[in-house]
Protein backbone atom coordinates (compact mmCIF):
# COMPACT_ATOMS: atom_id res chain seq x y z
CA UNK A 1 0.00 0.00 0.00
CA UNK A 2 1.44 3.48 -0.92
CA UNK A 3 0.17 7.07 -1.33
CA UNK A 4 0.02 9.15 -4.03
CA UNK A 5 3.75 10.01 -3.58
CA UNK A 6 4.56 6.53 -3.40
CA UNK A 7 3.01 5.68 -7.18
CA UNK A 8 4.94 8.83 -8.04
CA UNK A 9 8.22 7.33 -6.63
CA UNK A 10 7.84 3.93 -7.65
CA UNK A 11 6.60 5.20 -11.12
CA UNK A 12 9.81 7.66 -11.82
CA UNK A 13 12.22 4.35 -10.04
CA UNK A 14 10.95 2.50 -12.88
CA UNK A 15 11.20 4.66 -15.82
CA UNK A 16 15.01 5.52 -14.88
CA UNK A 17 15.87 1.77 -14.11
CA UNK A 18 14.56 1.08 -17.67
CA UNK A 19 15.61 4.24 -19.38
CA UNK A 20 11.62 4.77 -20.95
CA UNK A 21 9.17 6.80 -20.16
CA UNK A 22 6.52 4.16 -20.94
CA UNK A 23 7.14 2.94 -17.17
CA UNK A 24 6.34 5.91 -15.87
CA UNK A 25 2.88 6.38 -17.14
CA UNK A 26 1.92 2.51 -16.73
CA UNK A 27 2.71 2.56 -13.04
CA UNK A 28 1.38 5.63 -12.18
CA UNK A 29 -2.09 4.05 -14.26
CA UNK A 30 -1.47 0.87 -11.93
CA UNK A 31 -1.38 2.95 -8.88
CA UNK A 32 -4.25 5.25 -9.86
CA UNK A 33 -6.43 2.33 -11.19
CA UNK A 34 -5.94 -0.81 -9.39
CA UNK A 35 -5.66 -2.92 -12.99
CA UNK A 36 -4.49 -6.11 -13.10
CA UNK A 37 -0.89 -6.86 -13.86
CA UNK A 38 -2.44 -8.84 -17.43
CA UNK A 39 -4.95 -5.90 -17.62
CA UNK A 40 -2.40 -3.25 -17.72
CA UNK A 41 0.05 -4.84 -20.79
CA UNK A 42 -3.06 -6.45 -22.27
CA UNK A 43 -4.70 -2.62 -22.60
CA UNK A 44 -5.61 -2.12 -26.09
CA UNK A 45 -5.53 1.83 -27.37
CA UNK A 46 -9.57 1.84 -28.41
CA UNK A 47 -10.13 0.87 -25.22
CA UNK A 48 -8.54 3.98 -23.74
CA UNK A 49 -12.19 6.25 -23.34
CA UNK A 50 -11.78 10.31 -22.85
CA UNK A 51 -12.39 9.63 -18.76
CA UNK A 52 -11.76 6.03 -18.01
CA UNK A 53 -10.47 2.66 -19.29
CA UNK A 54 -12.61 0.08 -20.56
CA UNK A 55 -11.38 -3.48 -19.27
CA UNK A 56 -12.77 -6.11 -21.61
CA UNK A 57 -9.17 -8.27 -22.62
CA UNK A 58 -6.16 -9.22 -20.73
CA UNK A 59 -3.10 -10.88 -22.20
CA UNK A 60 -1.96 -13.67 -19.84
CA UNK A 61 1.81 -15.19 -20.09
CA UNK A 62 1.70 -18.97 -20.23
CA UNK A 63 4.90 -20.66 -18.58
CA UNK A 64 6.34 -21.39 -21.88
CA UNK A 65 6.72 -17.84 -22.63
CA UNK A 66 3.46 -17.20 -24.97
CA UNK A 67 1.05 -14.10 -24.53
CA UNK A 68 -2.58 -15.39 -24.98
CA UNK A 69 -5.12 -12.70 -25.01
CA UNK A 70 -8.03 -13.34 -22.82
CA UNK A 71 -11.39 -12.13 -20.95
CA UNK A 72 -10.55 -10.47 -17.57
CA UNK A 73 -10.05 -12.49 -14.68
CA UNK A 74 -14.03 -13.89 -13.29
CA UNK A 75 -15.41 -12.12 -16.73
CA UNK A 76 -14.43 -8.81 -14.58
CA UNK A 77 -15.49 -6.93 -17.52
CA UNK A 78 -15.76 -2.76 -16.27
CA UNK A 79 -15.11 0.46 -16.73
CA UNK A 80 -12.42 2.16 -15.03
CA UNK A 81 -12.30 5.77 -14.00
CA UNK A 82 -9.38 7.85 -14.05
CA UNK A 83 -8.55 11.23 -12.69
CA UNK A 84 -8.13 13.97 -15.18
CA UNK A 85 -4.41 14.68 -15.18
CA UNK A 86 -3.96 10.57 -15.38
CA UNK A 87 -6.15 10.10 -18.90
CA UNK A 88 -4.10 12.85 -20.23
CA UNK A 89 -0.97 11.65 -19.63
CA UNK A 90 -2.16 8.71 -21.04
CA UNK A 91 -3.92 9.99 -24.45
CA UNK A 92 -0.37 12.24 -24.67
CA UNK A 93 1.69 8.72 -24.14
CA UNK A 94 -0.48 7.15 -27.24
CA UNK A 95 0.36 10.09 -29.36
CA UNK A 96 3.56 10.35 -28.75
CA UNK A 97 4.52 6.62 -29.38
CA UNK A 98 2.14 6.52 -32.19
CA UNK A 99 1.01 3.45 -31.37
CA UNK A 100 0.80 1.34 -34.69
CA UNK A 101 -1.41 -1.91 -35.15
CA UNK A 102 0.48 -5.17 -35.26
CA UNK A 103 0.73 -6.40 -38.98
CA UNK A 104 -0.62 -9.89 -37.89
CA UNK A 105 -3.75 -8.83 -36.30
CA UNK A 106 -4.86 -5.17 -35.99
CA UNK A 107 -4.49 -4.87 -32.37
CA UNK A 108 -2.74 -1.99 -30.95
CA UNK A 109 -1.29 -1.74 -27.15
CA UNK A 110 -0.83 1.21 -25.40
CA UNK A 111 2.43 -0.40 -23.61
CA UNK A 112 5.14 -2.63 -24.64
CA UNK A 113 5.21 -5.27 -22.41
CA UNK A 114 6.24 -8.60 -23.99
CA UNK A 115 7.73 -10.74 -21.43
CA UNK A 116 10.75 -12.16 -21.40
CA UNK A 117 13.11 -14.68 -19.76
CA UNK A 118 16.64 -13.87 -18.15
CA UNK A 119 19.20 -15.16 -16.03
CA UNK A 120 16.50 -17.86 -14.71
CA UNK A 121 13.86 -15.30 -13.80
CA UNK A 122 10.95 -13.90 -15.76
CA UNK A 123 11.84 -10.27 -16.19
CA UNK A 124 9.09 -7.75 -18.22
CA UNK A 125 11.34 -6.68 -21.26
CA UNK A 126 9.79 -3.82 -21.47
CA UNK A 127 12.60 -3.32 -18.87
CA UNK A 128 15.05 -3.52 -21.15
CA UNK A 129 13.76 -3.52 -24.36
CA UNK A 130 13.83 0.36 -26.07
CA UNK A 131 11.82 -1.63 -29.24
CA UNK A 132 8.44 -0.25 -31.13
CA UNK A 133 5.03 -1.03 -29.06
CA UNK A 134 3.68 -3.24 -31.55
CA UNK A 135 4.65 -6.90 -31.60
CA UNK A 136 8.17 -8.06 -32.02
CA UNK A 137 8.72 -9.74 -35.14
CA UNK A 138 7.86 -13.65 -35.05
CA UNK A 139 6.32 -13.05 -31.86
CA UNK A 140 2.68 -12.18 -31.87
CA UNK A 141 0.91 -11.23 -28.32
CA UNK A 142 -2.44 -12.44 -29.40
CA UNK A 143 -2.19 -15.01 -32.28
CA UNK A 144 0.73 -16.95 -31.09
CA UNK A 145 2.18 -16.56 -34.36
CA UNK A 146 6.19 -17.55 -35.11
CA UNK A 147 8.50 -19.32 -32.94
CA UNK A 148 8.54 -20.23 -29.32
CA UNK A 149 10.74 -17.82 -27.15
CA UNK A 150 13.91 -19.94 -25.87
CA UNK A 151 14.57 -20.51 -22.33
């Protein structure tokens, strides 16, 4: 549990650990929102409203690595409010990164957050990854397409 403060800390911790300003805006929307972990990297930009988030799709990581995209945890379907300042930070991140649909499927996520495997721990790459938000190339989020990721 932390204070507003707190999200701000842990928000600007995480954006200078991974060099990306990405972090910053997804934690502060964690802290603000209460999403889900799979919520938050599985937010899709028309989902994004003027003032609130729409939940209606998560992406879950299996053990082996793959993103499958599925309905919120107990079909949590809801809208989420979010202060003012928070959706506009938000609408600004999506312009900025100019978000582009994935060639294999349309879909287009507000954050990058494949995951990823290192040292024997799972580690978000979106950590250390400085790549485009859409999908990485033989590695599609939602239709499993290309090869496995190696362990």
């Amino acid at each position: 549990m932390t204070d507003a403060l707190g999200i701000l800390l842990i928000a600007e911790r995480m954006a200078i650990l991974s060099g990306r300003d990405d972090e910053f805006v997804a934690w502060v929307e964690k802290g603000y929102t209460g999403k889900r972990w799979d919520e938050l990297i599985g937010q899709e930009v028309e989902l994004v409203r003027p003032a609130g988030f729409r939940i209606e799709w998560q992406l879950y990581e299996l053990d082996s690595g793959e993103l499958v995209r599925c309905p919120p945890k107990d079909d949590s379907y809801r809208t989420l409010d979010g202060p003012e300042f928070l959706m506009r930070r938000v609408h600004q991140h999506v312009a900025r990164k100019q978000v582009t649909p994935c060639p294999c499927h349309g879909k287009r996520y507000v954050y990058n957050a494949i995951g990823a495997v290192k040292e024997g721990g799972r580690v978000p790459s979106w950590w250390m990854s400085r790549g485009p938000p859409e999908c990485p190339p033989g590695r599609c989020p939602t239709c499993s397409t290309g090869p496995k990721p190696s362990r």
